[in-house]
N, C-alpha and C. Protein backbone atom coordinates (compact mmCIF):
# COMPACT_ATOMS: atom_id res chain seq x y z
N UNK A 1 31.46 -17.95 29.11
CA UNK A 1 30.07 -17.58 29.26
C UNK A 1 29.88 -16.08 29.04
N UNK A 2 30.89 -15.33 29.45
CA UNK A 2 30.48 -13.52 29.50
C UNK A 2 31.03 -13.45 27.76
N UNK A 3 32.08 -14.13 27.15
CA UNK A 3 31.91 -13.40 25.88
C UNK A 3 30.78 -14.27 25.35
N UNK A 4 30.00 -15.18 25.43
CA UNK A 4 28.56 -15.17 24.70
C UNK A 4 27.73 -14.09 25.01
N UNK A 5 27.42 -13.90 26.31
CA UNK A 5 26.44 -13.09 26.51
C UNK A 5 26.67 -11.62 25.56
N UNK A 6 27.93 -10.95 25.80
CA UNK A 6 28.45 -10.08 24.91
C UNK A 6 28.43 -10.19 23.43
N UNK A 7 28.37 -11.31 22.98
CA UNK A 7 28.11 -11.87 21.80
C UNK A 7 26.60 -11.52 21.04
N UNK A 8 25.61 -12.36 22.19
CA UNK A 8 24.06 -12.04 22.25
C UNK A 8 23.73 -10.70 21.90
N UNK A 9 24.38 -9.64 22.86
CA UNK A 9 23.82 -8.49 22.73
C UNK A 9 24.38 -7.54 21.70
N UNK A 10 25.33 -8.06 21.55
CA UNK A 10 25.82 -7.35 19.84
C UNK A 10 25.42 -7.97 18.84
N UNK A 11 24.91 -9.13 18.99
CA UNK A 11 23.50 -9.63 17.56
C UNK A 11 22.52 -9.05 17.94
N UNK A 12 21.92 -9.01 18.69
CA UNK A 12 20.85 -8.17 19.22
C UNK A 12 20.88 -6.54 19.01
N UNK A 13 21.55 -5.77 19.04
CA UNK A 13 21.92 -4.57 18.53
C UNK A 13 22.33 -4.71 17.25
N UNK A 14 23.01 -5.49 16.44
CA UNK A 14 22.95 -5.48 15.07
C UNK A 14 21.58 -5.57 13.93
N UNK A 15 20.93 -6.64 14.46
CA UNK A 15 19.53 -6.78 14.26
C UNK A 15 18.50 -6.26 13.97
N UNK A 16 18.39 -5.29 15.52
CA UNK A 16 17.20 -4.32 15.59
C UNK A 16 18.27 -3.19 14.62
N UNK A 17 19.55 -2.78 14.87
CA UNK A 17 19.57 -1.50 14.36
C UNK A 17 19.17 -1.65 12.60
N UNK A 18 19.33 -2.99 12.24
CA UNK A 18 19.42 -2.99 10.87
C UNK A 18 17.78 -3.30 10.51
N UNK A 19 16.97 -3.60 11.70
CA UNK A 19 15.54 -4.09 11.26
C UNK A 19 14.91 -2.37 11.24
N UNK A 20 15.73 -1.48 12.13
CA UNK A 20 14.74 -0.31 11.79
C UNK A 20 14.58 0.86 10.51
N UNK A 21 15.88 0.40 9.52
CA UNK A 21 15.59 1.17 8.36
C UNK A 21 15.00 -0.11 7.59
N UNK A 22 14.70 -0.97 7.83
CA UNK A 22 13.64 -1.88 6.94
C UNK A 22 12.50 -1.63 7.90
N UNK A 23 11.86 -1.29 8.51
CA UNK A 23 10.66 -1.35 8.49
C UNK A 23 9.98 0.16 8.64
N UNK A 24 10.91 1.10 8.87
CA UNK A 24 10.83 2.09 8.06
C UNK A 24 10.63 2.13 6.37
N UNK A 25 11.38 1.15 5.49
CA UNK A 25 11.51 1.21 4.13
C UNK A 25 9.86 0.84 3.93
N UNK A 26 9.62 -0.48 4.40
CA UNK A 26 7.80 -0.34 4.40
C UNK A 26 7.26 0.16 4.86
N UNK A 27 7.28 0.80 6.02
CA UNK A 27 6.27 1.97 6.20
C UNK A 27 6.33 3.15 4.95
N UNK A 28 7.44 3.42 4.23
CA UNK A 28 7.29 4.25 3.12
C UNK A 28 6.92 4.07 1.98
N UNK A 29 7.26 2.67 1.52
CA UNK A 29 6.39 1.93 0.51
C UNK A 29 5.15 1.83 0.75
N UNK A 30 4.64 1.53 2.12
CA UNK A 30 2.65 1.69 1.77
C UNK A 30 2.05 2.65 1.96
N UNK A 31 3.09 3.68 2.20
CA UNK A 31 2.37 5.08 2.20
C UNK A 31 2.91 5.39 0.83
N UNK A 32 3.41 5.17 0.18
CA UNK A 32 3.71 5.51 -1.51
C UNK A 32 2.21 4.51 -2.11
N UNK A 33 2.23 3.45 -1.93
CA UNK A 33 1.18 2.83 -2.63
C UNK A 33 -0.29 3.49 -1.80
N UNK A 34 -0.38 3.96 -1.25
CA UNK A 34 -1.32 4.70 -0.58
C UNK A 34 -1.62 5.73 -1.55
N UNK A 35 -0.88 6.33 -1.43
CA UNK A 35 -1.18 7.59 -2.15
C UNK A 35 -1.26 7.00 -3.72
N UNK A 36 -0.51 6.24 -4.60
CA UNK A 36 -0.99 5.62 -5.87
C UNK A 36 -2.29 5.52 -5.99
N UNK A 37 -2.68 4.56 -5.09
CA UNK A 37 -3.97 4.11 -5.18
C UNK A 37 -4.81 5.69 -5.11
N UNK A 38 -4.75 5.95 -4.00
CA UNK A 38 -5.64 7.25 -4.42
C UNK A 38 -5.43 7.98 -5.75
N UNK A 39 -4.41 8.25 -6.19
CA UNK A 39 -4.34 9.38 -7.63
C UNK A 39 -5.12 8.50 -8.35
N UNK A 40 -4.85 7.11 -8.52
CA UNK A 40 -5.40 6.18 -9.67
C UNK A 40 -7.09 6.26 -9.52
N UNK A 41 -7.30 5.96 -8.09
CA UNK A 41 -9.19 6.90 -8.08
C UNK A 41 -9.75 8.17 -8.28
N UNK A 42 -8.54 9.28 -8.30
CA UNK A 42 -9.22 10.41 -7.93
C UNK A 42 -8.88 10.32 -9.68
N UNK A 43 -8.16 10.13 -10.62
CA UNK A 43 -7.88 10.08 -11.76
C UNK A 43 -9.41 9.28 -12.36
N UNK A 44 -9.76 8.71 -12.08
CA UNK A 44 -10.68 7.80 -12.54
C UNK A 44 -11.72 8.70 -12.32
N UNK A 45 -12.24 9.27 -11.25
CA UNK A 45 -13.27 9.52 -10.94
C UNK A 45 -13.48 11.09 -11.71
N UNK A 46 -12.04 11.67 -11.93
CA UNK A 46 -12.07 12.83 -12.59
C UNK A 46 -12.53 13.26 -14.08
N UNK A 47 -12.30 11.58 -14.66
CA UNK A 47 -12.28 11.51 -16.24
C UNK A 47 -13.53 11.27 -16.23
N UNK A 48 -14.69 10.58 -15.24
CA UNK A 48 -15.78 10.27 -15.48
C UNK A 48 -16.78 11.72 -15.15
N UNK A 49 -16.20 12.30 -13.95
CA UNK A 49 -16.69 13.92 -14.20
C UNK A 49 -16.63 14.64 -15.55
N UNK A 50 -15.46 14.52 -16.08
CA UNK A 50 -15.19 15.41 -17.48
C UNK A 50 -15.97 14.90 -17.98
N UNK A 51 -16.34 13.37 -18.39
CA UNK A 51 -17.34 12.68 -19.46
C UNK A 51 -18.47 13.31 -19.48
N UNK A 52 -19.12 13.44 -18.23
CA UNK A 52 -20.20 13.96 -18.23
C UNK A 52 -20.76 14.78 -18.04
N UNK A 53 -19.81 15.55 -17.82
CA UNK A 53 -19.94 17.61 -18.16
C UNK A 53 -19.70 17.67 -19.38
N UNK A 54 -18.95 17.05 -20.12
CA UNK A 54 -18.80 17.45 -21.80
C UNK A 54 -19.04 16.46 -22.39
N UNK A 55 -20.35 16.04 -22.08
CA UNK A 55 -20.84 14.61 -22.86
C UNK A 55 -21.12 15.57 -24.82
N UNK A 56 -20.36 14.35 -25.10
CA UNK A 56 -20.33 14.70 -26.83
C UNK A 56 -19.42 15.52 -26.91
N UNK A 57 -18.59 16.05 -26.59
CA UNK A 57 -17.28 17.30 -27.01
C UNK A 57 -16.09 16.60 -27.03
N UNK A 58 -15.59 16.07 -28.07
CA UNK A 58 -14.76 15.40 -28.33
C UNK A 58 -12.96 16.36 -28.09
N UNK A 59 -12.01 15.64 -27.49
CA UNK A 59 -10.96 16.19 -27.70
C UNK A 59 -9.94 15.45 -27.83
N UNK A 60 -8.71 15.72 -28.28
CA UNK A 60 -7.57 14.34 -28.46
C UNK A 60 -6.82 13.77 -27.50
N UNK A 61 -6.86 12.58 -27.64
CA UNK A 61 -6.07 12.04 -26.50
C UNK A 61 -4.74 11.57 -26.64
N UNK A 62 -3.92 12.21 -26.08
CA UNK A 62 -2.37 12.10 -26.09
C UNK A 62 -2.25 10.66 -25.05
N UNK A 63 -1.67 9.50 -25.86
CA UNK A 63 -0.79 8.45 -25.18
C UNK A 63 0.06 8.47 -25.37
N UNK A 64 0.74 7.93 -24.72
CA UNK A 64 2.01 7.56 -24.68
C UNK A 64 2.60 6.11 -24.97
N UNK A 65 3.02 5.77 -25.82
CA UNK A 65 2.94 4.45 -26.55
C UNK A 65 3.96 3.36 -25.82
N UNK A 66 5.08 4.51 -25.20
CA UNK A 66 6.10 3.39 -24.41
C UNK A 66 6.10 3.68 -23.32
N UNK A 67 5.41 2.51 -22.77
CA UNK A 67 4.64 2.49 -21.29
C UNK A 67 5.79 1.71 -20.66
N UNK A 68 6.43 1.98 -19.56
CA UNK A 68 7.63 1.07 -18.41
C UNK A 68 6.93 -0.28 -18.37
N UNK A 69 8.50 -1.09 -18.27
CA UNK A 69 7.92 -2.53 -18.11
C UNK A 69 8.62 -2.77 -16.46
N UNK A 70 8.03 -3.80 -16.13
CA UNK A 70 8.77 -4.04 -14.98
C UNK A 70 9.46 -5.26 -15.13
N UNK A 71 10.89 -4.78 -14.43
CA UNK A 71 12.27 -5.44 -14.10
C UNK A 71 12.23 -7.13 -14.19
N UNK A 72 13.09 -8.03 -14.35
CA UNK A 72 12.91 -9.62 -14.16
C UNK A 72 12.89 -9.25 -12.39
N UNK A 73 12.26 -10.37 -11.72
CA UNK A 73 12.12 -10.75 -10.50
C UNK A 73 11.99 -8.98 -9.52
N UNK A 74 10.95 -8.30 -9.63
CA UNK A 74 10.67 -7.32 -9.56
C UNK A 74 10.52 -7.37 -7.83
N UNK A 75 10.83 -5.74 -7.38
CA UNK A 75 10.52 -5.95 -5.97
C UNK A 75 9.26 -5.32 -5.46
N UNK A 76 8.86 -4.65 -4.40
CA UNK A 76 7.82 -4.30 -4.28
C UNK A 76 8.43 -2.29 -4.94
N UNK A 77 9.49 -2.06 -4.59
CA UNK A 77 10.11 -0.78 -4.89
C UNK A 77 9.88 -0.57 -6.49
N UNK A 78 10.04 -1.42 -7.10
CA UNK A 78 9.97 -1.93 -8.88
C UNK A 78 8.66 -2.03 -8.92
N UNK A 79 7.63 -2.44 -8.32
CA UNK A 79 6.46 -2.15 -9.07
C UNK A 79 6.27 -1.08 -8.91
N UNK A 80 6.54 -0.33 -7.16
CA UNK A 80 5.55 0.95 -7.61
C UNK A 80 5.95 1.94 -8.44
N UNK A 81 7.64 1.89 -9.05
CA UNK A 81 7.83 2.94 -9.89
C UNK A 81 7.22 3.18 -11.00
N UNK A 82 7.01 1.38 -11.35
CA UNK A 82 5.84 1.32 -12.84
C UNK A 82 4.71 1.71 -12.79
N UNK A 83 4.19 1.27 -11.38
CA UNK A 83 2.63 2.18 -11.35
C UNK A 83 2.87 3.34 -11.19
N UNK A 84 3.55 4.21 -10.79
CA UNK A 84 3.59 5.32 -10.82
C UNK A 84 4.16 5.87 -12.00
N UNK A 85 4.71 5.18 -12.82
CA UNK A 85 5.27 5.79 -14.18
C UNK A 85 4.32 6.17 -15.14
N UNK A 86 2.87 4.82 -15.12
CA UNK A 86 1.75 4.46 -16.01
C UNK A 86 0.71 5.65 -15.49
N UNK A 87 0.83 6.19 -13.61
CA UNK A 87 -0.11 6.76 -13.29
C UNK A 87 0.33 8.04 -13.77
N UNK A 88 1.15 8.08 -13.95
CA UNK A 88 1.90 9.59 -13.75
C UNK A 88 1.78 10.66 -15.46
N UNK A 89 1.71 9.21 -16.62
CA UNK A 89 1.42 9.96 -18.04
C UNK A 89 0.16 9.70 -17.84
N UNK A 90 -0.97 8.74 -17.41
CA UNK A 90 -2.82 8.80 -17.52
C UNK A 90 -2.96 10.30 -17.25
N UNK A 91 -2.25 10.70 -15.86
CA UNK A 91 -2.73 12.33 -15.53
C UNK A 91 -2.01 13.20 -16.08
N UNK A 92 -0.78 12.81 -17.04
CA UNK A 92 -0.47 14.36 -17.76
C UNK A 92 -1.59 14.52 -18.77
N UNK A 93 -1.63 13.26 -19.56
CA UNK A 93 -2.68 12.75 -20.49
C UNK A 93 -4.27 13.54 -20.36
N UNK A 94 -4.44 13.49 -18.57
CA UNK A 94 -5.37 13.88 -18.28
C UNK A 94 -5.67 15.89 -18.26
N UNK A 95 -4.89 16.01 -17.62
CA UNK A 95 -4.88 17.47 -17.64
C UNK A 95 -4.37 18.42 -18.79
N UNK A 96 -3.64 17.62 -20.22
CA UNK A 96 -3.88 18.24 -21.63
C UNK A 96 -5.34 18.12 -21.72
N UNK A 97 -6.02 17.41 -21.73
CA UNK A 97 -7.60 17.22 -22.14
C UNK A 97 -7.96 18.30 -21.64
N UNK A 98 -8.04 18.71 -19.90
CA UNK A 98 -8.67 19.86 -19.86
C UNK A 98 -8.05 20.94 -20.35
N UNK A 99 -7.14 21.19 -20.84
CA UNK A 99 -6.59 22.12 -21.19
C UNK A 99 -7.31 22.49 -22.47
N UNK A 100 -7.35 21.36 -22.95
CA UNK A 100 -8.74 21.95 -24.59
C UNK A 100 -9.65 21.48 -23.87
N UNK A 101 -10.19 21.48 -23.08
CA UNK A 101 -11.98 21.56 -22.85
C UNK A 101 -11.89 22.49 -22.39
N UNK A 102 -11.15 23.32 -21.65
CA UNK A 102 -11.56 25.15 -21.19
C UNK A 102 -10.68 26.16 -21.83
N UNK A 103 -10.09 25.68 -23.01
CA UNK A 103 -9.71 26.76 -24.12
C UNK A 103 -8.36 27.39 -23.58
N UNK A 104 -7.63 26.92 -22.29
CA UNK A 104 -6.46 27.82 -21.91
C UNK A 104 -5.53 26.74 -21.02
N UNK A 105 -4.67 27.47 -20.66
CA UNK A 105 -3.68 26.79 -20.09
C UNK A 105 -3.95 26.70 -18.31
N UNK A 106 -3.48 25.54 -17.99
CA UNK A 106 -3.52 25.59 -16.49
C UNK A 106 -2.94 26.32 -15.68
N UNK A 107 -2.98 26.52 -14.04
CA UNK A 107 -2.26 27.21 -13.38
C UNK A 107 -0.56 26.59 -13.65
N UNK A 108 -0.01 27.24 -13.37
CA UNK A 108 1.61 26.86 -13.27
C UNK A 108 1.85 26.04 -12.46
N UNK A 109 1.17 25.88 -11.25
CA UNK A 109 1.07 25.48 -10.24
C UNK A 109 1.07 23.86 -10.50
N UNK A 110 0.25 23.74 -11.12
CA UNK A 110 -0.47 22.05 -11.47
C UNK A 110 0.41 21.47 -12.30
N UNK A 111 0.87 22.19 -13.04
CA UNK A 111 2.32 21.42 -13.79
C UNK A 111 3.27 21.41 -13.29
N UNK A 112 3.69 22.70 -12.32
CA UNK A 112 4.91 22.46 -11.39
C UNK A 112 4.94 20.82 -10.42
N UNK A 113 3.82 20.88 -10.25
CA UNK A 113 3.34 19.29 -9.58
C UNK A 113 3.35 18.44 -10.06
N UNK A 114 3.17 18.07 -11.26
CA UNK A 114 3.36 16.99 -12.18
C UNK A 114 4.75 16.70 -12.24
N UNK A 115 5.67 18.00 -13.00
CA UNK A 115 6.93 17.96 -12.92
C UNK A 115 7.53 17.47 -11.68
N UNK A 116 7.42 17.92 -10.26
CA UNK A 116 7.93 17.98 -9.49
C UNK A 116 7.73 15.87 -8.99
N UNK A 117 6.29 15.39 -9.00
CA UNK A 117 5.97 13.85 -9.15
C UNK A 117 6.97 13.57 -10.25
N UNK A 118 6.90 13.78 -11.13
CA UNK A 118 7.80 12.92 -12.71
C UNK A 118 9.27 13.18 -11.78
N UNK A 119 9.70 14.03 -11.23
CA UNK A 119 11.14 14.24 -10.95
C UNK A 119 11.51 12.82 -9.60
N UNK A 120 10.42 13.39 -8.57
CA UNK A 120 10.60 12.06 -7.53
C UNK A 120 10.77 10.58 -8.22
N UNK A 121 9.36 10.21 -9.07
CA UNK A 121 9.69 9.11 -9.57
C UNK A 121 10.88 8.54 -9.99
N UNK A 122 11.37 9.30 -10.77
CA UNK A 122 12.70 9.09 -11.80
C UNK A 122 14.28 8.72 -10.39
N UNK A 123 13.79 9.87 -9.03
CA UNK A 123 14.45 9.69 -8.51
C UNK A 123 14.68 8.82 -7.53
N UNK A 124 13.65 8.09 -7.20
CA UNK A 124 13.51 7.01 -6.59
C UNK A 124 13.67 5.63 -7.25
N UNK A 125 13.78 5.45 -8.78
CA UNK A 125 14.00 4.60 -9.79
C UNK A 125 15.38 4.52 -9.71
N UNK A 126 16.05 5.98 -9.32
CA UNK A 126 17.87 5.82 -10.02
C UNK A 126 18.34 5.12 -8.21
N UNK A 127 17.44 5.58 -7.48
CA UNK A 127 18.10 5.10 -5.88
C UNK A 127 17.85 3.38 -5.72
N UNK A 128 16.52 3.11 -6.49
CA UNK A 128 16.39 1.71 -6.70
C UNK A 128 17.57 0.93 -6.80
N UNK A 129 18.27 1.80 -7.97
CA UNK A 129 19.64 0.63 -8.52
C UNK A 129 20.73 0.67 -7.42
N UNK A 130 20.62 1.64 -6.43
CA UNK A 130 21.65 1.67 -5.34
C UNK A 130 21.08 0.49 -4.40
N UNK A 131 21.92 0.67 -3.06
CA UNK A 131 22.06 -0.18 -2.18
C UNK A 131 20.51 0.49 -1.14
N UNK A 132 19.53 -0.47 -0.53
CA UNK A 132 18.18 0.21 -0.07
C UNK A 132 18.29 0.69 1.13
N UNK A 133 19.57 0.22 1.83
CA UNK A 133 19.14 0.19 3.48
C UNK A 133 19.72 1.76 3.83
N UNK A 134 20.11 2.48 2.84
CA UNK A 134 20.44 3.73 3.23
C UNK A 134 19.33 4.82 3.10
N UNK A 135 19.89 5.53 4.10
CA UNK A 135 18.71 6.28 4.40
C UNK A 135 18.14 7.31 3.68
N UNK A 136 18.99 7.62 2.81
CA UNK A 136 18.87 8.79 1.86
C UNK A 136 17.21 7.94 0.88
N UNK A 137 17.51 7.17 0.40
CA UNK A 137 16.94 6.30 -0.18
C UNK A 137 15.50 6.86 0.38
N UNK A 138 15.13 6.30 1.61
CA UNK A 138 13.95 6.09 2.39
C UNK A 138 13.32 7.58 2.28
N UNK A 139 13.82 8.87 2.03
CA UNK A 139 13.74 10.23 2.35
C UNK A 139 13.37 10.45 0.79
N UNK A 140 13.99 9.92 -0.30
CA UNK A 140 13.31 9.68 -1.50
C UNK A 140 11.93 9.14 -1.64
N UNK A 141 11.40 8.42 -1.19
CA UNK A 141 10.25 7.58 -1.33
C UNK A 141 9.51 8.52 -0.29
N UNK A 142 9.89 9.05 1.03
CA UNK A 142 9.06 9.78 1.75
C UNK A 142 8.48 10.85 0.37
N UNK A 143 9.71 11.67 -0.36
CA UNK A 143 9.07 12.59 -1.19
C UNK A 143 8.30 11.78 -2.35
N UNK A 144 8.88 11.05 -2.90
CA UNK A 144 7.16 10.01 -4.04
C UNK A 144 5.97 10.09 -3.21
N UNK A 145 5.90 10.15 -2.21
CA UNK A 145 4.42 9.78 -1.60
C UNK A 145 3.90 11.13 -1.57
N UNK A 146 5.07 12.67 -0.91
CA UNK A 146 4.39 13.79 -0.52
C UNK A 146 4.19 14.34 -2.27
N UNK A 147 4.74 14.28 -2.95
CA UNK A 147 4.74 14.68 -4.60
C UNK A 147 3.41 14.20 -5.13
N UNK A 148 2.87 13.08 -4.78
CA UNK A 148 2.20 12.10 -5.20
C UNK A 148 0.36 12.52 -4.79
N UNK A 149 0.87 13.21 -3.37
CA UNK A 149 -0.26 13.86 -2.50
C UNK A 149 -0.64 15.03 -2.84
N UNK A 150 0.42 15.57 -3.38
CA UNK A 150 0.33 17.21 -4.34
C UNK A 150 0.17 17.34 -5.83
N UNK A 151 0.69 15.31 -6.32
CA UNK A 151 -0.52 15.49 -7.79
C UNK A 151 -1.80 15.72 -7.56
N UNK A 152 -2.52 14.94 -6.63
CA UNK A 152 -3.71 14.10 -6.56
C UNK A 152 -4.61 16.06 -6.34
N UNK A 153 -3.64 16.84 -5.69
CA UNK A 153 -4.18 18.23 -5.08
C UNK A 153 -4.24 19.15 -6.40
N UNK A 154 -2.87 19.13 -7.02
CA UNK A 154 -3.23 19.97 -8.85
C UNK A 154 -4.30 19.29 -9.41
N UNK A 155 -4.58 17.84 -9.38
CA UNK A 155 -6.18 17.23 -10.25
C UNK A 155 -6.88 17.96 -10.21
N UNK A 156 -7.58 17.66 -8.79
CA UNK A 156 -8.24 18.33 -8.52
C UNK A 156 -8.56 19.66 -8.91
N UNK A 157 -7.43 20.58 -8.60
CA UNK A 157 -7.50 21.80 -8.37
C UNK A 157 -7.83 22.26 -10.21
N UNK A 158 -7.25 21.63 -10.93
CA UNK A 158 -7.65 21.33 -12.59
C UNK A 158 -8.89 21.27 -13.29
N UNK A 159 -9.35 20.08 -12.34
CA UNK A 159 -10.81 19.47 -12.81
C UNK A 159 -11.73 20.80 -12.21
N UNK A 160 -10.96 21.32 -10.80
CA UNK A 160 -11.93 22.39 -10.53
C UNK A 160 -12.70 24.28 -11.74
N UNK A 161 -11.08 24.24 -12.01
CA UNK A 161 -10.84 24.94 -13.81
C UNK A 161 -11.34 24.95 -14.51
N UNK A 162 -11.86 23.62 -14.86
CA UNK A 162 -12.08 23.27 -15.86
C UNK A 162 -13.46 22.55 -15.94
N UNK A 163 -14.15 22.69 -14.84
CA UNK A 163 -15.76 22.46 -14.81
C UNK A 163 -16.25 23.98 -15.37
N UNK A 164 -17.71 23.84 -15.86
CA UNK A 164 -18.29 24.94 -15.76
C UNK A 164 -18.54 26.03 -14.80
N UNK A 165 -18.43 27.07 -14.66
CA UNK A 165 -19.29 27.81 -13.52
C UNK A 165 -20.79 27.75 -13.57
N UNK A 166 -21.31 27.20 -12.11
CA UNK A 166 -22.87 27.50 -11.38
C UNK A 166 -23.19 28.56 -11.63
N UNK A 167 -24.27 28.28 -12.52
CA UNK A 167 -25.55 29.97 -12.52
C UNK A 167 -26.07 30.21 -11.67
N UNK A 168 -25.90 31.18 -10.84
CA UNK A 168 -26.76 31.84 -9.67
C UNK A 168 -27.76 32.44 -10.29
N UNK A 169 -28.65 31.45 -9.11
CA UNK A 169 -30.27 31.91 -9.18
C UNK A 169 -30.65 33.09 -8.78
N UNK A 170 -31.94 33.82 -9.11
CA UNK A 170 -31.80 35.18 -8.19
C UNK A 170 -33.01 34.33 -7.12
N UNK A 171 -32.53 35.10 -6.02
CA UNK A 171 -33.29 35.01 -4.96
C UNK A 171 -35.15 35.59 -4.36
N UNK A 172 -36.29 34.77 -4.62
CA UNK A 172 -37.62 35.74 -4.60
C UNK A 172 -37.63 36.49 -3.31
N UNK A 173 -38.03 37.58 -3.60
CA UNK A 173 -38.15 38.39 -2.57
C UNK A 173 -39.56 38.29 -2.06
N UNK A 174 -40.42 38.06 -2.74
CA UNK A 174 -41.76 38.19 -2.50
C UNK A 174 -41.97 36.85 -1.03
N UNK A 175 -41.22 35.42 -1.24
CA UNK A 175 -41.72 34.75 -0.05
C UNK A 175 -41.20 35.00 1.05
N UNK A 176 -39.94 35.99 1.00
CA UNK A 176 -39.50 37.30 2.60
C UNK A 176 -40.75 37.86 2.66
N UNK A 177 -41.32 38.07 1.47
CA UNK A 177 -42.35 39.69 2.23
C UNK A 177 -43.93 38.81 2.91
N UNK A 178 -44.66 37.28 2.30
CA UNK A 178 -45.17 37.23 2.81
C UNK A 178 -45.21 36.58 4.45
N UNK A 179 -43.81 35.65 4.77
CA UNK A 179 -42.88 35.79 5.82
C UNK A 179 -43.30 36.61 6.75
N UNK A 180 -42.83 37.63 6.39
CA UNK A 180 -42.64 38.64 7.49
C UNK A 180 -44.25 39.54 8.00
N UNK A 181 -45.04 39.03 7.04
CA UNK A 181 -46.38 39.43 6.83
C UNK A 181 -47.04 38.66 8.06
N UNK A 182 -46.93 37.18 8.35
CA UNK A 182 -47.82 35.92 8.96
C UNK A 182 -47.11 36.31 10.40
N UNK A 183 -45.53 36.82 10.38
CA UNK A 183 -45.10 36.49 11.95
C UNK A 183 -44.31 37.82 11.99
N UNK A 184 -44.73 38.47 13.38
CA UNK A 184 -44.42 39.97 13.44
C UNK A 184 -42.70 39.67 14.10
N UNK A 185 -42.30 38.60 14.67
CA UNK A 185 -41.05 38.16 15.21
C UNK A 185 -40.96 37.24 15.04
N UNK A 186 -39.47 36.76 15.27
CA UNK A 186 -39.54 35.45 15.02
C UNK A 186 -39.08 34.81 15.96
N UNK A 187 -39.41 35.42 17.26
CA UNK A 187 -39.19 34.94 18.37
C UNK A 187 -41.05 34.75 19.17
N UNK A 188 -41.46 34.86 18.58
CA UNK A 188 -43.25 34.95 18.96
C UNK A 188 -43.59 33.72 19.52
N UNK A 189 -44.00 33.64 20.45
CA UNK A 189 -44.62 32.38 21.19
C UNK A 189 -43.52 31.76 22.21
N UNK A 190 -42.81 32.33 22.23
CA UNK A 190 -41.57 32.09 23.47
C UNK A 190 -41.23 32.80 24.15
N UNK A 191 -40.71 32.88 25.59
CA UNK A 191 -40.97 33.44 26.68
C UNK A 191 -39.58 33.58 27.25
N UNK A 192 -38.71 34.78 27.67
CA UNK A 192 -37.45 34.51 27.96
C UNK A 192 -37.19 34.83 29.23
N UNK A 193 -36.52 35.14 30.30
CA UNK A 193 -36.49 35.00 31.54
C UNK A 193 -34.88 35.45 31.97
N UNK A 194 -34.76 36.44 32.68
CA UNK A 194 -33.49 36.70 32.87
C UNK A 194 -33.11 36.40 34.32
């Protein structure tokens, strides 16, 4: 009876210890597809800004013709490298465009980010082919998601570049002056009390 029980609790400690880098591994996978999904909107929503700040200004669009396929009997780790492979040239794709719609090159910054996403990807693809339950692995995919959070931040920071600048209005002075004409304070009609 005591070596079952001893038995029990060393399946029981085998178990949990091995259930907590798997459910760690999904908690990092849906925070990787988390953040996908967002670049893939903020990407979307960016190209439809450009459309219509430079409606009619045509510029070329660089594809990329050999798009990743995904693996026979694919896992959830295997898709997102493909979505992130497909997301990852739409926004280089994307930020050459602005690069000829505002006549210059981007910050360094925004490509260091791209680069630095293209590098995670690739590196979370080569850990794919390893064994998953190691932890190194999981610390890979933590960085796809933070890389992924710092494309979505160069977009932005791109699309910001690469909008026009707001014409400042000048300000009338004349409806200060008749303002100040109708009300001698602008505390008038209230009563304060110490």
């Amino acid at each position: 009876m005591m070596h079952f029980k001893i038995y029990l609790v060393s399946v029981h400690r085998t178990q949990s210890t091995s259930r907590g880098p798997v459910i760690q591994l999904y908690f990092f996978l849906d925070e990787c597809y988390e953040q996908w999904r967002c670049l893939e909107k903020e990407r979307k929503r960016t190209e439809v800004i450009l459309t219509k700040t430079f409606a009619g200004k045509r510029t070329t669009a660089v594809t990329n013709t050999t798009q990743p396929k995904t693996p026979p009997n694919p896992t959830r780790v295997d898709h997102l490298i493909v979505r992130q492979l497909r997301e990852q040239a739409k926004v280089a794709s994307l930020l050459d465009r602005m690069e000829c719609l505002c006549n210059s090159p981007l910050h360094m910054n925004i490509h260091t980010a791209l680069n630095r996403h293209h590098m995670a990807i690739c590196i979370t693809q080569s850990r794919r082919k390893e064994e998953i339950a190691n932890m190194s692995k999981q610390q890979e995919q933590r960085d796809l998601a933070a890389t992924t959070r710092k494309v979505r931040t160069a977009l932005w920071c791109a699309l910001q570049n690469t909008l026009p600048k707001p014409v400042k209005r000048q300000v009338h002075h004349v409806e200060e002056a008749t303002c100040s004409e109708r009300c001698s304070s602008p505390f008038e009609g209230y009563s304060f009390k110490l």
